[in-house]
C-alpha atoms as a PDB file:
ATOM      1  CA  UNK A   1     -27.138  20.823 -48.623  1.00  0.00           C
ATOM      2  CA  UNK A   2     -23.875  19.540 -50.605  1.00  0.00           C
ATOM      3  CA  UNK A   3     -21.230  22.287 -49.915  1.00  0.00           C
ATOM      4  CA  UNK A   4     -19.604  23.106 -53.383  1.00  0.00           C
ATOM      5  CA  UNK A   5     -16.076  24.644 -53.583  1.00  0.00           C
ATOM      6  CA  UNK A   6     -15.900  26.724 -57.089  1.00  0.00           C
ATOM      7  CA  UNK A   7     -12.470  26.662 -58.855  1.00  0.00           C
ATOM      8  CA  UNK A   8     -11.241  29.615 -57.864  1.00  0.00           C
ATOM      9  CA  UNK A   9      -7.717  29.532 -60.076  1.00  0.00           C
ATOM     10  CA  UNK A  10      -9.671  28.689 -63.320  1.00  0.00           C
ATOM     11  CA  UNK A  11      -8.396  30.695 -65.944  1.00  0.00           C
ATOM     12  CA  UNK A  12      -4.967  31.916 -64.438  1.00  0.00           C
ATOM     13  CA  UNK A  13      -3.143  28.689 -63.423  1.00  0.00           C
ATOM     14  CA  UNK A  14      -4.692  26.837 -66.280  1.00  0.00           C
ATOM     15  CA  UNK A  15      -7.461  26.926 -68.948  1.00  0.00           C
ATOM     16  CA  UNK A  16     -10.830  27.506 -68.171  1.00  0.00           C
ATOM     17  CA  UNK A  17     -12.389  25.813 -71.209  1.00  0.00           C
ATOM     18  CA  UNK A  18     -12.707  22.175 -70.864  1.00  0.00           C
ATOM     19  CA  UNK A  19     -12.008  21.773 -74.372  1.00  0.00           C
ATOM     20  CA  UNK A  20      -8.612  23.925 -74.225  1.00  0.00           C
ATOM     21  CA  UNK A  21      -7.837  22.764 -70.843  1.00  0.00           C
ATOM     22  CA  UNK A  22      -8.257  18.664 -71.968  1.00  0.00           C
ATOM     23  CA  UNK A  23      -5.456  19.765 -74.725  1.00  0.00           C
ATOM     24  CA  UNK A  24      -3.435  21.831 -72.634  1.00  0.00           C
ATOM     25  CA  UNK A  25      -2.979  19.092 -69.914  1.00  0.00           C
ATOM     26  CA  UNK A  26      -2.113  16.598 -72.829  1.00  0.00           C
ATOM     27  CA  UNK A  27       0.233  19.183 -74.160  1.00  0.00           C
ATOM     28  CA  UNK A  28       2.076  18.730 -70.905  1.00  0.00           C
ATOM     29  CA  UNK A  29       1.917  14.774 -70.645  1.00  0.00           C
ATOM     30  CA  UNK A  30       3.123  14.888 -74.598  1.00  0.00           C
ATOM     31  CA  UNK A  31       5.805  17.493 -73.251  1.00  0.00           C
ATOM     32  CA  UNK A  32       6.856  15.000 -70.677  1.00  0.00           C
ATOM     33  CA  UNK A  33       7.602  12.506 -72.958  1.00  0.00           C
ATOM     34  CA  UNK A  34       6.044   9.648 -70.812  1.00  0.00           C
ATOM     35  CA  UNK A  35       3.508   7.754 -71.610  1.00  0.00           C
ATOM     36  CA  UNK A  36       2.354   4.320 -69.813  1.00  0.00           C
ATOM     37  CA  UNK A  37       1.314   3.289 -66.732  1.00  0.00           C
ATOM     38  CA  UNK A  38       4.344   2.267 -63.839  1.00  0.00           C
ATOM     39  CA  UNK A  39       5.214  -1.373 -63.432  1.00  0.00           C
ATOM     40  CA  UNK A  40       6.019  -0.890 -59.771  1.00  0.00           C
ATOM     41  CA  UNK A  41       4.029  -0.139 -56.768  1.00  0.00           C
ATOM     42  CA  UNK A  42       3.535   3.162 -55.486  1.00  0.00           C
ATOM     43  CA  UNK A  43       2.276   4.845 -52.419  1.00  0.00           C
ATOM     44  CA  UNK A  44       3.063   8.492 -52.380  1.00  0.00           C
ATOM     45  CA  UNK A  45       4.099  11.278 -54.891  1.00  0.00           C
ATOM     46  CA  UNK A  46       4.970  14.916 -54.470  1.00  0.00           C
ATOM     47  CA  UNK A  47       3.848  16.886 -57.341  1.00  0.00           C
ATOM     48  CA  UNK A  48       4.089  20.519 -58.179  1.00  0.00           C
ATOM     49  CA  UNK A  49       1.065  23.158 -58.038  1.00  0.00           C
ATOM     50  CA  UNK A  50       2.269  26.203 -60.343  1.00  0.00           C
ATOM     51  CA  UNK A  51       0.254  27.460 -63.250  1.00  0.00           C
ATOM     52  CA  UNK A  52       0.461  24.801 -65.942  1.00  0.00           C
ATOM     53  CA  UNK A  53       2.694  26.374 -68.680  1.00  0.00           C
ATOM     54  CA  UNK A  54       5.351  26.158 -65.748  1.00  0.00           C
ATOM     55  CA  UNK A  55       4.923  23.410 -63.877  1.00  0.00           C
ATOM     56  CA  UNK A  56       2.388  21.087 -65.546  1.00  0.00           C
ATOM     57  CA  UNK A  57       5.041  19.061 -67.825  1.00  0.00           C
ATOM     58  CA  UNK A  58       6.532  18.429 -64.758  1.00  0.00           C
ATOM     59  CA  UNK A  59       3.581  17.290 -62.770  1.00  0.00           C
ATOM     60  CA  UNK A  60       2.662  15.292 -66.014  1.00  0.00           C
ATOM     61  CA  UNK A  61       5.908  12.997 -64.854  1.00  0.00           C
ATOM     62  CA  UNK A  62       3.347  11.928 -62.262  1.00  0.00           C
ATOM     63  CA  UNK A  63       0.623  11.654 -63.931  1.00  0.00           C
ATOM     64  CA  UNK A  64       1.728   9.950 -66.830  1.00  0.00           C
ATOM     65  CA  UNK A  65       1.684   6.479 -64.406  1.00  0.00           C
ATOM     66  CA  UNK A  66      -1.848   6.871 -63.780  1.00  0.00           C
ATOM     67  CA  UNK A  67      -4.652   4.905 -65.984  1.00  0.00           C
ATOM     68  CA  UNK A  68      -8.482   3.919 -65.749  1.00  0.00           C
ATOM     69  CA  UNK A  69      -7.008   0.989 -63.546  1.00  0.00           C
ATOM     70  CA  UNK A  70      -5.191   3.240 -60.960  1.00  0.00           C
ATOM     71  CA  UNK A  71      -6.508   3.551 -57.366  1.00  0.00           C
ATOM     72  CA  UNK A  72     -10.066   5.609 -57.627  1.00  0.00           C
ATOM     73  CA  UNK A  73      -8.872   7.601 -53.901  1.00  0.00           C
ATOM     74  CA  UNK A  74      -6.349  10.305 -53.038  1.00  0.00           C
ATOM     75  CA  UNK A  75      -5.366  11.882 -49.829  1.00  0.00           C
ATOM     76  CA  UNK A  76      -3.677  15.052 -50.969  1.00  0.00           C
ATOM     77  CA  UNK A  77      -2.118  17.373 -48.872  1.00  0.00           C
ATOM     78  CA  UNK A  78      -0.938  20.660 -49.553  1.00  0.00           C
ATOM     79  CA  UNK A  79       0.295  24.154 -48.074  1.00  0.00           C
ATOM     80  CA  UNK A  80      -1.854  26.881 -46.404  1.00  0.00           C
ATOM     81  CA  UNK A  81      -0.852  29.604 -48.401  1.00  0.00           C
ATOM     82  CA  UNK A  82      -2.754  32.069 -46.445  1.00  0.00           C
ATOM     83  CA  UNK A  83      -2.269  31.017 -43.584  1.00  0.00           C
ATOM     84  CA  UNK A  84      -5.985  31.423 -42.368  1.00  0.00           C
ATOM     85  CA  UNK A  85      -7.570  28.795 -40.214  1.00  0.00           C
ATOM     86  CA  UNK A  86      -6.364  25.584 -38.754  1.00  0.00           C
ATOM     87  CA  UNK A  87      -2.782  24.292 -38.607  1.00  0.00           C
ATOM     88  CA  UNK A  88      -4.216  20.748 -40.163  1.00  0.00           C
ATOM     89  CA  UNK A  89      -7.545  21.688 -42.286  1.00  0.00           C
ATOM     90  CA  UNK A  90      -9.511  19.060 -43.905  1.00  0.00           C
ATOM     91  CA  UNK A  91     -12.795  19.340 -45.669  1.00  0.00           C
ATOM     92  CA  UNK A  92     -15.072  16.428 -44.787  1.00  0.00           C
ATOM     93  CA  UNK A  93     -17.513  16.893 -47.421  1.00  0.00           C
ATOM     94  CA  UNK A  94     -18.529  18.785 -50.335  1.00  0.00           C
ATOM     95  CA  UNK A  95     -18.243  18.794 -54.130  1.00  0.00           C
ATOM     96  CA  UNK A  96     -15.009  20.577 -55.763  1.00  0.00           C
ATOM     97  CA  UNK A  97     -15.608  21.932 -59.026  1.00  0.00           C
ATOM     98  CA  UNK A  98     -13.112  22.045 -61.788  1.00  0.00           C
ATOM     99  CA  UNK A  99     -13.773  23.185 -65.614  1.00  0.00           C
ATOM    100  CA  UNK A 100     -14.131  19.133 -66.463  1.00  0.00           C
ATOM    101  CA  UNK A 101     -16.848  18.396 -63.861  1.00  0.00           C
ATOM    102  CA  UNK A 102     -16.650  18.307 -60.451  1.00  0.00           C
ATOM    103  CA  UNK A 103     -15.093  15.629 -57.741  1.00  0.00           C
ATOM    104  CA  UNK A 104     -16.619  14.432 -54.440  1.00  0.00           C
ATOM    105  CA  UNK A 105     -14.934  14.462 -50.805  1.00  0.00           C
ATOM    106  CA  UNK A 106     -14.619  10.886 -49.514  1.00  0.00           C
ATOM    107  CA  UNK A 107     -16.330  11.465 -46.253  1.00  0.00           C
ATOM    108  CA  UNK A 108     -15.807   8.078 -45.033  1.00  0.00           C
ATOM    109  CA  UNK A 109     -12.009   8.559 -45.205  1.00  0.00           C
ATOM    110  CA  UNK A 110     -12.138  12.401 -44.273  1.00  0.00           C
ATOM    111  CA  UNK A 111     -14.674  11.294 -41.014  1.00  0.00           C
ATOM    112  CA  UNK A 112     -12.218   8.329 -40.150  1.00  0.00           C
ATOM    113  CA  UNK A 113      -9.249  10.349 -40.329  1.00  0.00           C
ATOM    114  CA  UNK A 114     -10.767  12.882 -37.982  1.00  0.00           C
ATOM    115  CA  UNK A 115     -11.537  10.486 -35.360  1.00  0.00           C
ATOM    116  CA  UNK A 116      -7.924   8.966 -35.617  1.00  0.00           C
ATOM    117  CA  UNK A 117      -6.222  12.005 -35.741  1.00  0.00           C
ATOM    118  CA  UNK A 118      -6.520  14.623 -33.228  1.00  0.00           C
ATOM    119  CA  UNK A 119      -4.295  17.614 -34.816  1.00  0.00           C
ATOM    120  CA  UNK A 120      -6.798  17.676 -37.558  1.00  0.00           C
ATOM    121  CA  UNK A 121      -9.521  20.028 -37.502  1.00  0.00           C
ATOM    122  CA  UNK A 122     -12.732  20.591 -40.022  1.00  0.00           C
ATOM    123  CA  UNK A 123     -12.243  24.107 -41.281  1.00  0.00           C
ATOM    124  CA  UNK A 124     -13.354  25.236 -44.852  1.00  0.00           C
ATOM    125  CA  UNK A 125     -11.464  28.634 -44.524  1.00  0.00           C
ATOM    126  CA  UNK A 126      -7.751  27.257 -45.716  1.00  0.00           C
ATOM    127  CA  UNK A 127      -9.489  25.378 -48.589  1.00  0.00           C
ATOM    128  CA  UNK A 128     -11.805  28.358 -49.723  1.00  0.00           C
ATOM    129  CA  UNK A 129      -8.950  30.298 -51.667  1.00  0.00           C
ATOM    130  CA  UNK A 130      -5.615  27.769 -51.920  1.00  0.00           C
ATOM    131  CA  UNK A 131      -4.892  26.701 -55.546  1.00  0.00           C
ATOM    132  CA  UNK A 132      -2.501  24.287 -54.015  1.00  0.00           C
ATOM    133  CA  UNK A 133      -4.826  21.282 -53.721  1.00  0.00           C
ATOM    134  CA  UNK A 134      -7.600  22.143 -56.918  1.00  0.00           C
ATOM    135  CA  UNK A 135      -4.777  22.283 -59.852  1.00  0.00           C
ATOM    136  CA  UNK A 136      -4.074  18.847 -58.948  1.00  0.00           C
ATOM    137  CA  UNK A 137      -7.837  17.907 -59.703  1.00  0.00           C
ATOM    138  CA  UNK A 138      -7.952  19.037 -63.878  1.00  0.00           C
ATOM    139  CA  UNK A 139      -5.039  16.151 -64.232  1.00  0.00           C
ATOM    140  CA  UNK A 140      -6.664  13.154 -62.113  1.00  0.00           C
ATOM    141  CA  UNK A 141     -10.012  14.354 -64.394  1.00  0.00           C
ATOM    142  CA  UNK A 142      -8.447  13.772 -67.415  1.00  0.00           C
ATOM    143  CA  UNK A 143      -6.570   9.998 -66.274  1.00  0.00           C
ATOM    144  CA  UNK A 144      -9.237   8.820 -64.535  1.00  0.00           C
ATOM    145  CA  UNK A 145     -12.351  10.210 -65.405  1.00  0.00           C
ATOM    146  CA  UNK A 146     -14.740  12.190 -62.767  1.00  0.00           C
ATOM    147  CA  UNK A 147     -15.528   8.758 -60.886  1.00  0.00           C
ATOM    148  CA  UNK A 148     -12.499   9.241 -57.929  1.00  0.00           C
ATOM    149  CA  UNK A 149     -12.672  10.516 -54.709  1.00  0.00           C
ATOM    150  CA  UNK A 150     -10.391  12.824 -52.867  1.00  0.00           C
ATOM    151  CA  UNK A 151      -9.570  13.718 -49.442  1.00  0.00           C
ATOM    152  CA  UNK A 152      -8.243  17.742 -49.271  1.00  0.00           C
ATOM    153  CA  UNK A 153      -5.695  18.985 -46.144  1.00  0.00           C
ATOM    154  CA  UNK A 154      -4.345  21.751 -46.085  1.00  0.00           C
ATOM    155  CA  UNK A 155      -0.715  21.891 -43.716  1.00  0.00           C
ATOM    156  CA  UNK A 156       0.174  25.325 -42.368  1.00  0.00           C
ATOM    157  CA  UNK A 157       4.123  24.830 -42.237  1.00  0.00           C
ATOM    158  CA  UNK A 158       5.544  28.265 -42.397  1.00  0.00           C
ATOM    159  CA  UNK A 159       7.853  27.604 -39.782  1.00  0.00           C
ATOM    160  CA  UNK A 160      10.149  24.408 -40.071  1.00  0.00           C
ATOM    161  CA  UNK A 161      10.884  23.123 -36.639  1.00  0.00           C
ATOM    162  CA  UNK A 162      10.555  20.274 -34.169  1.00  0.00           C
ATOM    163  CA  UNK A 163       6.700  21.074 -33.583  1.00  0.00           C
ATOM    164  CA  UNK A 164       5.906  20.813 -37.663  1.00  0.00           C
ATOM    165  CA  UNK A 165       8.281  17.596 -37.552  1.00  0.00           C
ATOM    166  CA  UNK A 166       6.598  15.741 -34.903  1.00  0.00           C
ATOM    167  CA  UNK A 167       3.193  17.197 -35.981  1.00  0.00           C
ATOM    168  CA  UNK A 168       3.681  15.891 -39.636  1.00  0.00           C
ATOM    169  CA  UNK A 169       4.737  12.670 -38.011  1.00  0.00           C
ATOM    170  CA  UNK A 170       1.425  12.441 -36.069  1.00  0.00           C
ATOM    171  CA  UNK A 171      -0.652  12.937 -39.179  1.00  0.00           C
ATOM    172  CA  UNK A 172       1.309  10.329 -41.599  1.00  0.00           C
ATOM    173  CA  UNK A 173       1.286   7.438 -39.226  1.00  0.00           C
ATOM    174  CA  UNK A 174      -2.525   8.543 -38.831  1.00  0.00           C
ATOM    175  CA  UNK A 175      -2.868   8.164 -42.621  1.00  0.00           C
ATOM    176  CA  UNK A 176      -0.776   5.057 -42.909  1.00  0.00           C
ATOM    177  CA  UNK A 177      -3.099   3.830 -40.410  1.00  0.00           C
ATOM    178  CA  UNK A 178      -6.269   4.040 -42.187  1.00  0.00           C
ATOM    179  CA  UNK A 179      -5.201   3.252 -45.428  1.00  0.00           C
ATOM    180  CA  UNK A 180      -3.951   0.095 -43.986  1.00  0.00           C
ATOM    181  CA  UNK A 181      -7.278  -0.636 -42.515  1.00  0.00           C
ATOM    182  CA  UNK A 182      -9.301  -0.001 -45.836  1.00  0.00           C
ATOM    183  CA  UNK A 183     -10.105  -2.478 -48.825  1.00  0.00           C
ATOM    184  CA  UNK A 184      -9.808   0.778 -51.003  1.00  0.00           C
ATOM    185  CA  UNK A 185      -6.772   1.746 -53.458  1.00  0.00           C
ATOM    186  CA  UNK A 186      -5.653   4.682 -52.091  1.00  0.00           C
ATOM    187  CA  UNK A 187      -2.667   7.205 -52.998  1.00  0.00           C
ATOM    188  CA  UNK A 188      -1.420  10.208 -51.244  1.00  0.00           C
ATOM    189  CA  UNK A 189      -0.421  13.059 -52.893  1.00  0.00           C
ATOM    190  CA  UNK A 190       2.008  16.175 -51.546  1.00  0.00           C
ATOM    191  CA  UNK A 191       1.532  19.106 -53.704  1.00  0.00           C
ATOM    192  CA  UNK A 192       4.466  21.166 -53.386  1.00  0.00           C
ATOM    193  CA  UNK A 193       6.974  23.875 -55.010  1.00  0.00           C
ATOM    194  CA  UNK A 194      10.518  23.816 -54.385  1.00  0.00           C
ATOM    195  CA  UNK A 195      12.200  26.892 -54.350  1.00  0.00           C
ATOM    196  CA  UNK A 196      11.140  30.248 -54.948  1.00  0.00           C
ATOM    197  CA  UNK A 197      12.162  33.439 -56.833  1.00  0.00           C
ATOM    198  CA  UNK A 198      16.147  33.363 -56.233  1.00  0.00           C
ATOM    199  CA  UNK A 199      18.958  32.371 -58.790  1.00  0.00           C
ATOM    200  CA  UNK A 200      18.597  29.379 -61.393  1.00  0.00           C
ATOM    201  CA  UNK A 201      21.691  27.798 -60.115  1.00  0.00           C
ATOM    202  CA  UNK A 202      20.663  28.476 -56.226  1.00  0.00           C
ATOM    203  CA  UNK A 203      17.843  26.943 -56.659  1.00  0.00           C
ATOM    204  CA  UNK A 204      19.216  23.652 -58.241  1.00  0.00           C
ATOM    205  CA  UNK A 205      21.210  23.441 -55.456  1.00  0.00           C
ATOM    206  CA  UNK A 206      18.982  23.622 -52.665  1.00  0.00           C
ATOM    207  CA  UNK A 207      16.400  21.782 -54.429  1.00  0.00           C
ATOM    208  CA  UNK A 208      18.685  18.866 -54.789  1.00  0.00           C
ATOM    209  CA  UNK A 209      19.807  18.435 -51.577  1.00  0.00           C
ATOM    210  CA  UNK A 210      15.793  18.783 -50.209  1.00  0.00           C
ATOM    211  CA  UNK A 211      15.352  16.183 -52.954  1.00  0.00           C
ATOM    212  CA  UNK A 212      17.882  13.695 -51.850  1.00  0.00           C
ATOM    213  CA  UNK A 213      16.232  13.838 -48.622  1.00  0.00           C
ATOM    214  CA  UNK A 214      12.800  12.965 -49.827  1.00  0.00           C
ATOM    215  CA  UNK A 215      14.075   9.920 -52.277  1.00  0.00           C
ATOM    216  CA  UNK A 216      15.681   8.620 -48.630  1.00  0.00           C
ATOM    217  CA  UNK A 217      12.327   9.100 -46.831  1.00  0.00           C
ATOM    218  CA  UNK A 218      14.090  10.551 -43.985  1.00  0.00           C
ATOM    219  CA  UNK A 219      11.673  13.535 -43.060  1.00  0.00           C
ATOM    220  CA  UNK A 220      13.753  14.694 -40.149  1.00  0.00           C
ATOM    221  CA  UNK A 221      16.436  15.732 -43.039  1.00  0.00           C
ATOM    222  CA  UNK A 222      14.197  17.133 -44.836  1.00  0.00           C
ATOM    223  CA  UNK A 223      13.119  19.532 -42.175  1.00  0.00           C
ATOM    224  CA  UNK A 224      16.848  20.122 -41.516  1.00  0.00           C
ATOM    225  CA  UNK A 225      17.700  21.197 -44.806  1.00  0.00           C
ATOM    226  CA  UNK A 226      14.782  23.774 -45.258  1.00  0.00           C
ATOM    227  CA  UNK A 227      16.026  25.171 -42.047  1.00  0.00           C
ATOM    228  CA  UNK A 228      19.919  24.684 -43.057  1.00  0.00           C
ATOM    229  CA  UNK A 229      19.332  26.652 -46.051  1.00  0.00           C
ATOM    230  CA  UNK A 230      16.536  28.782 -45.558  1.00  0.00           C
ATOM    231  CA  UNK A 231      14.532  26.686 -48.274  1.00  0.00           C
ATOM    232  CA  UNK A 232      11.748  28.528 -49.841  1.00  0.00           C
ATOM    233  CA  UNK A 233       9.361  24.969 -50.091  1.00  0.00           C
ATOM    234  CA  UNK A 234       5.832  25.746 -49.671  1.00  0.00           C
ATOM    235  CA  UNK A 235       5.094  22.454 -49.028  1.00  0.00           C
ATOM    236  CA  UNK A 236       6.958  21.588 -46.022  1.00  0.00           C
ATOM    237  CA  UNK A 237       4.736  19.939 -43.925  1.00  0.00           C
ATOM    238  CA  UNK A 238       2.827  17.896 -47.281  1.00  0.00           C
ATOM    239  CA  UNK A 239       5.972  16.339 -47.896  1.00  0.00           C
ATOM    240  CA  UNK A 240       7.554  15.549 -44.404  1.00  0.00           C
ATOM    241  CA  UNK A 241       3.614  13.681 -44.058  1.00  0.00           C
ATOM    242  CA  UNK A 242       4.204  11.651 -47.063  1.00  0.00           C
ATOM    243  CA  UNK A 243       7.607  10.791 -46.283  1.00  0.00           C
ATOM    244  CA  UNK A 244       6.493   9.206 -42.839  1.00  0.00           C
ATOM    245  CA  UNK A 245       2.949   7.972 -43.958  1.00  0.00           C
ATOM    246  CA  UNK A 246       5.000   5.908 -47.331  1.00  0.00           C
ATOM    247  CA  UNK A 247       7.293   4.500 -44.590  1.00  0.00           C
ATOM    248  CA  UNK A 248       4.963   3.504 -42.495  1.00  0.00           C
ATOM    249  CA  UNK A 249       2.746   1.700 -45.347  1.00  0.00           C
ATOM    250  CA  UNK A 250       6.129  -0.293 -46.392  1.00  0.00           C
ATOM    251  CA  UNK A 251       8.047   2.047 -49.069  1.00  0.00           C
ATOM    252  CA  UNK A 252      11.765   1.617 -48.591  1.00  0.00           C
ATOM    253  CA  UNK A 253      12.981   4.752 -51.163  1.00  0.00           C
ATOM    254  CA  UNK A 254      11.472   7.187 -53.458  1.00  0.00           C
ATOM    255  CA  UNK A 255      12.455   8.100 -57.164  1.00  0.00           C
ATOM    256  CA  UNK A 256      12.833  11.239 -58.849  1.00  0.00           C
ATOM    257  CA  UNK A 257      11.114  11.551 -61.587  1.00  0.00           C
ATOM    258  CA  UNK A 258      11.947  14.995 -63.002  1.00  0.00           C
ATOM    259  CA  UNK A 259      13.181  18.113 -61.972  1.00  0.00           C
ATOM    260  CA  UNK A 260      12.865  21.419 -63.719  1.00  0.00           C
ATOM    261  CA  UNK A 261      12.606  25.524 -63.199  1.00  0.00           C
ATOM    262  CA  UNK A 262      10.327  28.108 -64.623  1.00  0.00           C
ATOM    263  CA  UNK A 263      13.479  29.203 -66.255  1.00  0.00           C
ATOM    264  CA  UNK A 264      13.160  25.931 -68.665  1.00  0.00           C
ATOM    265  CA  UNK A 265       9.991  27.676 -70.015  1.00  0.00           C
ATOM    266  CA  UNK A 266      10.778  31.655 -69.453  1.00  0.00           C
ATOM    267  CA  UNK A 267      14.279  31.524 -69.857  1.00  0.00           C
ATOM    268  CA  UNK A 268      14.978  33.832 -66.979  1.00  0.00           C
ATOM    269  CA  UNK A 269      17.471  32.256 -65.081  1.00  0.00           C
ATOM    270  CA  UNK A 270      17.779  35.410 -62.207  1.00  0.00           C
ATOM    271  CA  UNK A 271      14.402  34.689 -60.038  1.00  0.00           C
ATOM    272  CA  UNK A 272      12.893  30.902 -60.577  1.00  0.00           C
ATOM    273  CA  UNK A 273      10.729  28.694 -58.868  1.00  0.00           C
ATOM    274  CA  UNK A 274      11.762  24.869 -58.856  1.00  0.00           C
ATOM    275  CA  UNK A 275       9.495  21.922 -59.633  1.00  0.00           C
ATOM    276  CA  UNK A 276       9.714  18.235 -58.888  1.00  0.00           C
ATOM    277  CA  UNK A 277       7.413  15.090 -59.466  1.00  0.00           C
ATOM    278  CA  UNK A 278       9.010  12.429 -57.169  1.00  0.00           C
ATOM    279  CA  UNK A 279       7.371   8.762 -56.382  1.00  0.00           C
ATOM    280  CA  UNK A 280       7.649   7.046 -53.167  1.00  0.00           C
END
């Protein structure tokens, strides 16, 4: 029996009409002010995961590069919110549902990677209830249609130390490995929030300096920094995976695209939450 994951932030983190939800996602891209695929080459992106009136003009710095001709596969890796299950989740199979249709597992990819990588387990649990991973879905819909695959994992990275390092080390030279192996277009996604709920100008501070980190693909900084300045990034361990699996697969920098707070759409400058869309 195909396992099917209903959307389960529908509604609150964006619209649960297809109709509204195809105009609020182009709301964001038109918002963005981008429009056209990217000349250059890209491997990895981090992207943020907040409800779209926040974060999805940001996001839609991302997803303004993709077109009918982008890669039809996507790795994307996200936080474990709850921290319920395994350290590195994947779902192998199923069918995730969104209000424009629903999107099928790559089990080839999701089997491989479970056989090359022993830190990752199959365990629905982290996937039942994270957002994290599923309000990236509504915006690869809309570019590319329902024909793409995905592969989800959740990371549980509450703690940034030398075990989440080496662990998100493991995983990206796992990934790196694969896709290198494959015929198949694939990118990997980390879907991430920078800080959270402390002073607009805090924030921008911190944020940068995690950011600089990132463009530099130097994950051992990155994990540094959150630790340096108590970072409130929910996706640690997404991003330090990228950074290592986009090095590994040949990408010498990354490229921010945008940055921005909820406090460029509320106004309230005393408890934000930052966003970032960068390419690597």
């Amino acid at each position: 029996m195909l396992m099917v994951r209903a959307p389960i932030v529908a509604g609150q983190f964006y619209d649960i009409d297809p109709d509204r939800l195809r105009q609020q996602i182009k709301s964001c891209l038109d918002k963005s002010g981008k429009t056209g695929r990217s000349r250059k080459k890209f491997k990895a992106a981090v992207v943020p995961h907040a409800g779209y009136m926040y974060s999805g003009w940001v996001a839609a710095y991302f997803y303004s590069m993709l077109d009918r001709q982008s890669p039809k596969n996507y790795i994307i890796l996200g936080p474990n919110h709850s921290l319920a299950g395994s350290d590195y989740a994947i779902m192998k199979r199923g069918l995730w549902k969104t209000p424009l249709g629903g999107v099928t597992i790559h089990e080839k990819m999701a089997d491989t990677l479970l056989k090359k990588c022993e830190l990752i387990e199959h365990d629905v649990i982290p996937h039942q209830y994270e957002h994290s991973i599923e309000v990236q879905l509504p915006f690869l819909q809309y570019k590319l249609g329902n024909d793409f695959k995905f592969v989800p994992i959740a990371i549980k990275s509450e703690v940034a130390d030398n075990t989440l390092l080496e662990g998100c080390r493991i995983l990206g030279k796992a990934i790196a490995g694969v896709m290198s192996s494959t015929k198949e277009d694939w990118l990997i996604m980390a879907s991430s929030d920078f800080s959270h709920y402390i002073p607009k100008k805090l924030a921008e501070d911190v944020d940068n300096y995690a950011i600089k980190s990132i463009v530099s693909l130097n994950e051992k900084r990155f994990i540094e920094h959150v630790v340096e300045k108590n970072a409130s990034i929910c996706g640690i361990g997404a991003i330090a995976t990228s950074i290592v699996a986009a090095k590994e697969l040949g990408v010498k920098r990354g490229k921010l695209l945008k940055y921005a707070t909820s406090a460029d759409v509320s106004g309230d400058t005393s408890a934000v939450v930052g966003y970032a869309s960068v390419l690597m």
